[in-house]
PDB file of N, CA and C in Angstrom:
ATOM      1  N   UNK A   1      10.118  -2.577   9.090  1.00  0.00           N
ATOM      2  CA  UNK A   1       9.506  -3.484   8.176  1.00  0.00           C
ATOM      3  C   UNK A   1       8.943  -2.684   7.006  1.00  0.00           C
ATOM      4  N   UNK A   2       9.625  -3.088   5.445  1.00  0.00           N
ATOM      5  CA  UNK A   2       8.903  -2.656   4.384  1.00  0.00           C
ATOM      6  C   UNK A   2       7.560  -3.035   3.456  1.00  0.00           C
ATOM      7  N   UNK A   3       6.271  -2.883   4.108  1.00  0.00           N
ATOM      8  CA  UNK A   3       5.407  -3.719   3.157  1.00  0.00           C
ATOM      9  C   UNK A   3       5.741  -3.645   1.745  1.00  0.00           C
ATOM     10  N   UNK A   4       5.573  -5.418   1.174  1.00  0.00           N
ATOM     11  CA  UNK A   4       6.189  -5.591  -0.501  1.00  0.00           C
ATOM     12  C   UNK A   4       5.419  -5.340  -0.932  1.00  0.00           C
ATOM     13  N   UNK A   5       5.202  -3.831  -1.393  1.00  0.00           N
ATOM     14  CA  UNK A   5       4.538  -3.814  -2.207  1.00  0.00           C
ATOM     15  C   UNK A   5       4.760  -2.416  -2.903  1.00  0.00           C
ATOM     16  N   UNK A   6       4.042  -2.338  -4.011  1.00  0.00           N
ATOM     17  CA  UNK A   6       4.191  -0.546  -4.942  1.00  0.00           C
ATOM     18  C   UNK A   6       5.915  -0.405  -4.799  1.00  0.00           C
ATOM     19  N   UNK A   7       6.380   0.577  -4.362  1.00  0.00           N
ATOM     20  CA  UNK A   7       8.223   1.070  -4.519  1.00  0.00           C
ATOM     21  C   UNK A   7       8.775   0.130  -4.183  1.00  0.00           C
ATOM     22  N   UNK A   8       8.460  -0.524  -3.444  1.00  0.00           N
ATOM     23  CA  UNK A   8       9.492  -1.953  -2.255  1.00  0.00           C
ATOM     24  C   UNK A   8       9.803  -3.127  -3.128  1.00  0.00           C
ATOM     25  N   UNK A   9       8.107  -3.485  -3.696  1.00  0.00           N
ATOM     26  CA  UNK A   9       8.659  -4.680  -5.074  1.00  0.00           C
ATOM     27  C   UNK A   9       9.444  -4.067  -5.984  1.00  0.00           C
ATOM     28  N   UNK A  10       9.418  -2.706  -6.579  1.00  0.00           N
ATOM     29  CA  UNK A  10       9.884  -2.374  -7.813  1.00  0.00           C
ATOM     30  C   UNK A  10      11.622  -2.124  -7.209  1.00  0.00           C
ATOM     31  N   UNK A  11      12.082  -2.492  -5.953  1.00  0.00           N
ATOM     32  CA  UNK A  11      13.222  -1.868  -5.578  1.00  0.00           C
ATOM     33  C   UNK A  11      14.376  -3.253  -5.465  1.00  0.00           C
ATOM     34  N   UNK A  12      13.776  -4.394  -4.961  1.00  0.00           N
ATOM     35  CA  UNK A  12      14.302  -5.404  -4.532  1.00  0.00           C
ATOM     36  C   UNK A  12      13.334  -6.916  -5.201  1.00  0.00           C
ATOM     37  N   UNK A  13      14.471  -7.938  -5.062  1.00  0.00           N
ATOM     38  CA  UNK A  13      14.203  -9.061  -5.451  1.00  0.00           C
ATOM     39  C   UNK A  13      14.038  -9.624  -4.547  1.00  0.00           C
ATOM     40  N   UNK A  14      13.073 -10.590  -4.168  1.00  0.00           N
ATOM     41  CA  UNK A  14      12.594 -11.787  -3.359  1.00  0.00           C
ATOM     42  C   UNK A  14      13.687 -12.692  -3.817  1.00  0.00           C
ATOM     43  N   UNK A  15      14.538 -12.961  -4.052  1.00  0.00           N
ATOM     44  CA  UNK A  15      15.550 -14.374  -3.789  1.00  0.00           C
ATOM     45  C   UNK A  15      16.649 -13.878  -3.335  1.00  0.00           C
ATOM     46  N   UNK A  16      16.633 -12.685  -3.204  1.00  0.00           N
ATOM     47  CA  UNK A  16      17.573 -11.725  -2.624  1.00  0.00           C
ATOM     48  C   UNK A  16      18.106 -12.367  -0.870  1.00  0.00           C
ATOM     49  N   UNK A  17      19.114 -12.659  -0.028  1.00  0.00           N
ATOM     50  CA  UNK A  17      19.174 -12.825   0.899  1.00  0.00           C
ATOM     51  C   UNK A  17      19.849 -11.800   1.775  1.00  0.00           C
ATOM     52  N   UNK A  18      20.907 -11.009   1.053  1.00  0.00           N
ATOM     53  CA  UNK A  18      21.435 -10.067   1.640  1.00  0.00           C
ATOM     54  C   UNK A  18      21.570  -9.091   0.823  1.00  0.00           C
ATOM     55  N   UNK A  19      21.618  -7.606   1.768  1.00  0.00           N
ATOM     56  CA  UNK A  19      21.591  -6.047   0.934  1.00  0.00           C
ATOM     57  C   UNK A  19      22.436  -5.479   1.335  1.00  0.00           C
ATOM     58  N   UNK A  20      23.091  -4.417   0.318  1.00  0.00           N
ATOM     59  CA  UNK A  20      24.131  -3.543   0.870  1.00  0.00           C
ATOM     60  C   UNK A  20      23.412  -2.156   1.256  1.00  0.00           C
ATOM     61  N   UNK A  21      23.463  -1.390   2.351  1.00  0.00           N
ATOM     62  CA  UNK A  21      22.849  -0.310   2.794  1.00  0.00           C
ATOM     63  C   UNK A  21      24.222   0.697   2.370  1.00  0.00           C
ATOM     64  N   UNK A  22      23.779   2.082   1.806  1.00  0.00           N
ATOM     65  CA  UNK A  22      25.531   2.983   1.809  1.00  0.00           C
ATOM     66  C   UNK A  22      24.477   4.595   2.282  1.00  0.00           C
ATOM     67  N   UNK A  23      25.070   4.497   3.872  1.00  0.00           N
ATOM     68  CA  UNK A  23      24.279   5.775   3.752  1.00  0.00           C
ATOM     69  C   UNK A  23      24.755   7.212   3.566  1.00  0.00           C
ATOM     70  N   UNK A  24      24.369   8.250   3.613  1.00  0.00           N
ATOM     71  CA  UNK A  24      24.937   9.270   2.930  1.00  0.00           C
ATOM     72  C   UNK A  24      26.217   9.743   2.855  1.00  0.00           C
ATOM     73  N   UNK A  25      27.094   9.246   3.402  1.00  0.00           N
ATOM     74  CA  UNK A  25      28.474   9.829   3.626  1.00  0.00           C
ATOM     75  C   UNK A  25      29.480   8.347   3.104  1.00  0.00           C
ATOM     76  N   UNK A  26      28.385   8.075   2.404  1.00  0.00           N
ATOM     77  CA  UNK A  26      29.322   7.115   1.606  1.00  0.00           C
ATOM     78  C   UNK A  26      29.831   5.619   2.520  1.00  0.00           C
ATOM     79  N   UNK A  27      29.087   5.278   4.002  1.00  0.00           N
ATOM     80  CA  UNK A  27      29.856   4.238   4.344  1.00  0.00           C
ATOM     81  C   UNK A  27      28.581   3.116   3.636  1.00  0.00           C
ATOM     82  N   UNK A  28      29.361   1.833   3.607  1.00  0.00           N
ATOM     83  CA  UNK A  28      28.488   0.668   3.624  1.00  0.00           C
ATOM     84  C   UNK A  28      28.575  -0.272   4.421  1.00  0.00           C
ATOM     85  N   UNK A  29      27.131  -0.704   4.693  1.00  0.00           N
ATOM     86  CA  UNK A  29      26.487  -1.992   5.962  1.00  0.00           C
ATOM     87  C   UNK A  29      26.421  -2.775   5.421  1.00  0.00           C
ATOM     88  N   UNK A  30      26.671  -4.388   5.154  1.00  0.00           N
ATOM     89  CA  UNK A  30      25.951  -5.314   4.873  1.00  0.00           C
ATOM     90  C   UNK A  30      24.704  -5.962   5.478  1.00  0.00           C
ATOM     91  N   UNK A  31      23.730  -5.905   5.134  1.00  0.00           N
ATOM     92  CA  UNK A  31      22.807  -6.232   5.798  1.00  0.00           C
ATOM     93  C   UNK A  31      21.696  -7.786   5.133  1.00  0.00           C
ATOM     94  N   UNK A  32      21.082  -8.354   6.494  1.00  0.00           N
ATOM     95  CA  UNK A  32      20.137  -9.435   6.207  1.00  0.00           C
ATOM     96  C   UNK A  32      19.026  -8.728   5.593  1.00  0.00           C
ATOM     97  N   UNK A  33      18.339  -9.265   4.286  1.00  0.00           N
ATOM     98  CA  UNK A  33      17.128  -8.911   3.524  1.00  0.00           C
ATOM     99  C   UNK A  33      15.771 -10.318   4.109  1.00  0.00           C
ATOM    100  N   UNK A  34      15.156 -10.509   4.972  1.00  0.00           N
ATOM    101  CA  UNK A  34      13.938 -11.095   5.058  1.00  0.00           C
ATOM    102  C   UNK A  34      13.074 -10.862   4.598  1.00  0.00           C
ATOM    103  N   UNK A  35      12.384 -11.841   3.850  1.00  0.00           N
ATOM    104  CA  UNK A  35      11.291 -11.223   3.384  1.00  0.00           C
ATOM    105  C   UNK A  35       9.995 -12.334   3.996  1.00  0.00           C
ATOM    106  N   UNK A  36       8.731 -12.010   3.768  1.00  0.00           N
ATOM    107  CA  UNK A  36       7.676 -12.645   4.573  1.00  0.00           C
ATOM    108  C   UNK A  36       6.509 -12.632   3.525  1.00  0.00           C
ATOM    109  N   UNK A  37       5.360 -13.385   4.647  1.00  0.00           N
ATOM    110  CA  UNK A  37       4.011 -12.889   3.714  1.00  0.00           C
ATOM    111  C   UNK A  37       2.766 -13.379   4.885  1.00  0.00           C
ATOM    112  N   UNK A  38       3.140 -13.142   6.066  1.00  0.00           N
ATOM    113  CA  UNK A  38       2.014 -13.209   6.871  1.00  0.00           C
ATOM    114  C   UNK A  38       2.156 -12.531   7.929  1.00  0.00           C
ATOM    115  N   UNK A  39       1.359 -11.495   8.003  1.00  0.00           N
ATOM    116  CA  UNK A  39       0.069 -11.808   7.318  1.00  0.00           C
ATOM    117  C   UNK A  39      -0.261 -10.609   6.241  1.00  0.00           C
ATOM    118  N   UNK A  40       1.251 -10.629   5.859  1.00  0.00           N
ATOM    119  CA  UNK A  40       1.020  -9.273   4.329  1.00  0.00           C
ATOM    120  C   UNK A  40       2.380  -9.839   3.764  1.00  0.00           C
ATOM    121  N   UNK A  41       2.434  -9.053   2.496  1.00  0.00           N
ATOM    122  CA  UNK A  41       3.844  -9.441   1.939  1.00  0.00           C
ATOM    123  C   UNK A  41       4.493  -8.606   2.798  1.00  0.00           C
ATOM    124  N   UNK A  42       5.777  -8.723   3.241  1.00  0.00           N
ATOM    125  CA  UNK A  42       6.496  -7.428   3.749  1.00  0.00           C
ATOM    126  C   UNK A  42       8.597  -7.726   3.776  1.00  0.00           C
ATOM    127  N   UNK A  43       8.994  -7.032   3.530  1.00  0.00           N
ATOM    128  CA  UNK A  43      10.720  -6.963   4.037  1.00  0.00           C
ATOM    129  C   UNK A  43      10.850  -6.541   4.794  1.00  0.00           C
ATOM    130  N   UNK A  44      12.425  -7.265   5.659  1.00  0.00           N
ATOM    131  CA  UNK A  44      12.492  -6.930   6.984  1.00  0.00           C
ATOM    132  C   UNK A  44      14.258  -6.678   6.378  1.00  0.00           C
ATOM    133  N   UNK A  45      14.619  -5.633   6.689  1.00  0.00           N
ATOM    134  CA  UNK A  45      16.050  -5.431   6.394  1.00  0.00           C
ATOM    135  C   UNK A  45      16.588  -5.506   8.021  1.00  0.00           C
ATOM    136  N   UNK A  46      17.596  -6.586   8.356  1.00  0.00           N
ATOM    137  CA  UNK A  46      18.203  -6.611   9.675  1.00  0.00           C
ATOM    138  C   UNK A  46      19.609  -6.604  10.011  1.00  0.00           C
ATOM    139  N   UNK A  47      19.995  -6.722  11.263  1.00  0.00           N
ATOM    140  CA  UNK A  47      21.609  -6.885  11.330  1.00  0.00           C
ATOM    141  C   UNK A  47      22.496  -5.698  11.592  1.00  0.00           C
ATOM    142  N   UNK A  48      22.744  -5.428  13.413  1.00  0.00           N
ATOM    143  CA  UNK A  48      23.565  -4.838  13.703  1.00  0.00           C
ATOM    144  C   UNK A  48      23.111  -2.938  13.398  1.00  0.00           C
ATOM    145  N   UNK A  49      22.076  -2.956  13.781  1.00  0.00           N
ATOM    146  CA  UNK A  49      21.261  -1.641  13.748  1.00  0.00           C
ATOM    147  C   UNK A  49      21.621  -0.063  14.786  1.00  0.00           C
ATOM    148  N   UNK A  50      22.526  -1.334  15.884  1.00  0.00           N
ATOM    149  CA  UNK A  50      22.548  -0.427  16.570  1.00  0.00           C
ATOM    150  C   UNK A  50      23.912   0.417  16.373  1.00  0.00           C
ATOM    151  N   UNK A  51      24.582  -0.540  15.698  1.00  0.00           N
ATOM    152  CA  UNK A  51      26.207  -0.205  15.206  1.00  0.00           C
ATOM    153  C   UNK A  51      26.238   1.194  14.354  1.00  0.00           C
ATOM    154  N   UNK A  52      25.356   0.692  13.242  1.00  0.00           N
ATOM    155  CA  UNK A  52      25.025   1.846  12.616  1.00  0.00           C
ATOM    156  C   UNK A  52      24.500   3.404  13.188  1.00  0.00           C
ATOM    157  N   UNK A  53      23.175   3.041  14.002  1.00  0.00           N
ATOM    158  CA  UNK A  53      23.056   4.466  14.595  1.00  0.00           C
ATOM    159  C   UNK A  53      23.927   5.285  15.549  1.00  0.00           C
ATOM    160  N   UNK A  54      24.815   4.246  16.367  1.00  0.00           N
ATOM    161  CA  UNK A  54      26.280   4.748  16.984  1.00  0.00           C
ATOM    162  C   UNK A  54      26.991   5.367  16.379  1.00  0.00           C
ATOM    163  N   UNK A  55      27.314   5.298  15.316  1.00  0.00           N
ATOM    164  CA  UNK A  55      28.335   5.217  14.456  1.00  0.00           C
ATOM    165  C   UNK A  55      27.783   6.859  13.378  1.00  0.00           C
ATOM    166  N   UNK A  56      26.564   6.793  13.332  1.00  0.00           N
ATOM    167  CA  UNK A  56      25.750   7.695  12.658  1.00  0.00           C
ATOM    168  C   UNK A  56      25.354   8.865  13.628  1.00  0.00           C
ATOM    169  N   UNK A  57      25.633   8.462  14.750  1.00  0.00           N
ATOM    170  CA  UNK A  57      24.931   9.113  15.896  1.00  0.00           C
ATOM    171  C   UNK A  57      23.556   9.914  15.886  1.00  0.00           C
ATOM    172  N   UNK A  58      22.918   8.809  15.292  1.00  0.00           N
ATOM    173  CA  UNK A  58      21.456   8.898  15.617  1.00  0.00           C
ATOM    174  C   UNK A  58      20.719   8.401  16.652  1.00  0.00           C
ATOM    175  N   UNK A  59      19.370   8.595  16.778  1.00  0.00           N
ATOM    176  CA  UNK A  59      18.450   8.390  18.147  1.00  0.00           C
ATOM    177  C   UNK A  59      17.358   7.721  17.532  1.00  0.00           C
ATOM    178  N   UNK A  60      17.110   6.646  18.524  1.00  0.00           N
ATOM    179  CA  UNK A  60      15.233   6.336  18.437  1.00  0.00           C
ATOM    180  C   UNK A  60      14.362   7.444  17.719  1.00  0.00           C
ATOM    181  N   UNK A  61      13.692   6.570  16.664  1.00  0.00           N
ATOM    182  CA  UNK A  61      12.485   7.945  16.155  1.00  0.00           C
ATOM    183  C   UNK A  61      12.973   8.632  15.210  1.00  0.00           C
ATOM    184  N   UNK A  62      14.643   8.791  14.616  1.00  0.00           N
ATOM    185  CA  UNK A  62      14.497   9.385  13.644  1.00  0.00           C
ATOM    186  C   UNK A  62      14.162   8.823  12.136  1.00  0.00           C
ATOM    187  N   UNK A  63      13.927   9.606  11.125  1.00  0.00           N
ATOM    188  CA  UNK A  63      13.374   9.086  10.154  1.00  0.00           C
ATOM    189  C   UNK A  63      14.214   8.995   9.173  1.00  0.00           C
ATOM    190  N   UNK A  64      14.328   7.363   8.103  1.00  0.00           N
ATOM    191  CA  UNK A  64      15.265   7.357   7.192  1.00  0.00           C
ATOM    192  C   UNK A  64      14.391   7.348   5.887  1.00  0.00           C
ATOM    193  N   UNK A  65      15.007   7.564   4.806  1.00  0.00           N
ATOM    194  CA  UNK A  65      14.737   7.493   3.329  1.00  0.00           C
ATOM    195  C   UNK A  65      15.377   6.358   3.086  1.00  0.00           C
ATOM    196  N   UNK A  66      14.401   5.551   2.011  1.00  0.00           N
ATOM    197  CA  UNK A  66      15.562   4.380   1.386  1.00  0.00           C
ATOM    198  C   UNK A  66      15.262   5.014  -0.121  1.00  0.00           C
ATOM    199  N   UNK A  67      16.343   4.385  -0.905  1.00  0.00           N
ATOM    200  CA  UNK A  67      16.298   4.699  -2.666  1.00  0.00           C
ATOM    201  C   UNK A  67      17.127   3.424  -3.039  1.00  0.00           C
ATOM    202  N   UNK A  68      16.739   3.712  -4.301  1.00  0.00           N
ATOM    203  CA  UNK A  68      17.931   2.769  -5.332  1.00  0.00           C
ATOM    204  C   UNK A  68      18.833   3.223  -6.516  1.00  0.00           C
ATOM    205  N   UNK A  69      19.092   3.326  -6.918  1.00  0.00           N
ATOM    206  CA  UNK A  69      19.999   3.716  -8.451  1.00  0.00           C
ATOM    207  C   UNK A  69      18.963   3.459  -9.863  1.00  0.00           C
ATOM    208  N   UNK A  70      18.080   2.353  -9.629  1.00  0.00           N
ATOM    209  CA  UNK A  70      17.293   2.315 -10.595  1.00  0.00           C
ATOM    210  C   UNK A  70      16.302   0.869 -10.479  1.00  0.00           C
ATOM    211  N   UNK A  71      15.368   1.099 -10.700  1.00  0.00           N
ATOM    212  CA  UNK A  71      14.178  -0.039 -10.252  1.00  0.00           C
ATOM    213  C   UNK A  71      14.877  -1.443 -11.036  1.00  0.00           C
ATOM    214  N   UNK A  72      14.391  -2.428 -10.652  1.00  0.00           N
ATOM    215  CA  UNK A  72      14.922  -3.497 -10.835  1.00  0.00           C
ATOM    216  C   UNK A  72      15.024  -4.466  -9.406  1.00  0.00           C
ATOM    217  N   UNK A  73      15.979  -5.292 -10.075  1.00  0.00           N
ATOM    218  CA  UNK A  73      16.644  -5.969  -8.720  1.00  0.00           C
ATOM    219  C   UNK A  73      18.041  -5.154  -8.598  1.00  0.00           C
ATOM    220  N   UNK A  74      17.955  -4.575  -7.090  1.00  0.00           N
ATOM    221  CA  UNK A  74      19.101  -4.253  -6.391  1.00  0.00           C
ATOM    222  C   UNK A  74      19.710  -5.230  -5.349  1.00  0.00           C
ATOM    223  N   UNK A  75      21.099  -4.916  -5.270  1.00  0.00           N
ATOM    224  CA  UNK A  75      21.583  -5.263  -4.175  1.00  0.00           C
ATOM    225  C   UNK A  75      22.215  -3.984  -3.794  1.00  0.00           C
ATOM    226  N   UNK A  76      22.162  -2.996  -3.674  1.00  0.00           N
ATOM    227  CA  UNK A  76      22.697  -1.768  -3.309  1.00  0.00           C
ATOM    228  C   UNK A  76      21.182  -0.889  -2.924  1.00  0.00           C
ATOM    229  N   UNK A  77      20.982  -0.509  -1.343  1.00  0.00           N
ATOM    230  CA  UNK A  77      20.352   0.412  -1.382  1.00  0.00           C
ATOM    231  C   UNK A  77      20.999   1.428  -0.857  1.00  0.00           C
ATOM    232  N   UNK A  78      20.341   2.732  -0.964  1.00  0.00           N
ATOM    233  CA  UNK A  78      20.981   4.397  -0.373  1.00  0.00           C
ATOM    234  C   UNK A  78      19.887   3.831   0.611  1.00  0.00           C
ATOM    235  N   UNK A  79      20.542   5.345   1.661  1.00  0.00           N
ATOM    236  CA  UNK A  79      19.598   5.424   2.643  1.00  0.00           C
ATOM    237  C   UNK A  79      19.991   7.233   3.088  1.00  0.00           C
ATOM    238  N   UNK A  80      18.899   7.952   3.504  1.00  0.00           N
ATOM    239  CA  UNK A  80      19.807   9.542   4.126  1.00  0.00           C
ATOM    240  C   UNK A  80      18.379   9.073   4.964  1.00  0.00           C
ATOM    241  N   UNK A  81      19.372   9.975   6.674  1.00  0.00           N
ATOM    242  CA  UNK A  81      18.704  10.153   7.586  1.00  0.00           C
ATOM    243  C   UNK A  81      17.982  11.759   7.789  1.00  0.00           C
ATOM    244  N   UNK A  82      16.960  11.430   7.909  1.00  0.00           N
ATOM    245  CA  UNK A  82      16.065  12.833   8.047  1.00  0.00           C
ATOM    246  C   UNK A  82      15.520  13.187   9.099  1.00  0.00           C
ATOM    247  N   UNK A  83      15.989  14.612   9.971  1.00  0.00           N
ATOM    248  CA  UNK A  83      15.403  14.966  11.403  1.00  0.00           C
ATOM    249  C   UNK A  83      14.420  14.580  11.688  1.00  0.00           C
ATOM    250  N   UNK A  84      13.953  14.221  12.746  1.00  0.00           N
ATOM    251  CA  UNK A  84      12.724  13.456  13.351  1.00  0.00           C
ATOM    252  C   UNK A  84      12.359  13.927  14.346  1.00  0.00           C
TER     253      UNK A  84
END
């Protein structure tokens, strides 16, 4: 869960329903964008999580980076996974 707020608003649009994730090796996820506000603003990026870390062959606990190409509204986020 991303609280909306500071980098998170400046990264994504609230009417937004779905995001493209491309993580470092160039593949892309389509993914569900939720967004909320109780009992904070917050995004919930979902959908098939586990496919990805299979596939990534990652573990519980490790830590990702998200980015964008440039503040605004995206529908494209990066993501690189960082040892944990």
């Amino acid at each position: 869960m991303l609280i909306y707020e500071g980098e998170v608003a400046k990264m994504m649009d609230i009417r937004t329903t779905s995001i493209k994730l491309v993580d470092d090796c160039g593949n892309g996820w389509d993914r569900v964008l939720i967004f909320g506000s109780t009992p904070y603003q917050h995004a919930m990026i979902g959908g098939q999580w586990k496919r990805f870390m299979d596939a990534r062959r990652l573990r519980e606990g490790v830590k990702i980076r998200l980015g964008v190409s440039m503040a605004g509204e995206n529908d494209t986020i990066y993501l690189t996974a960082i040892a944990g």
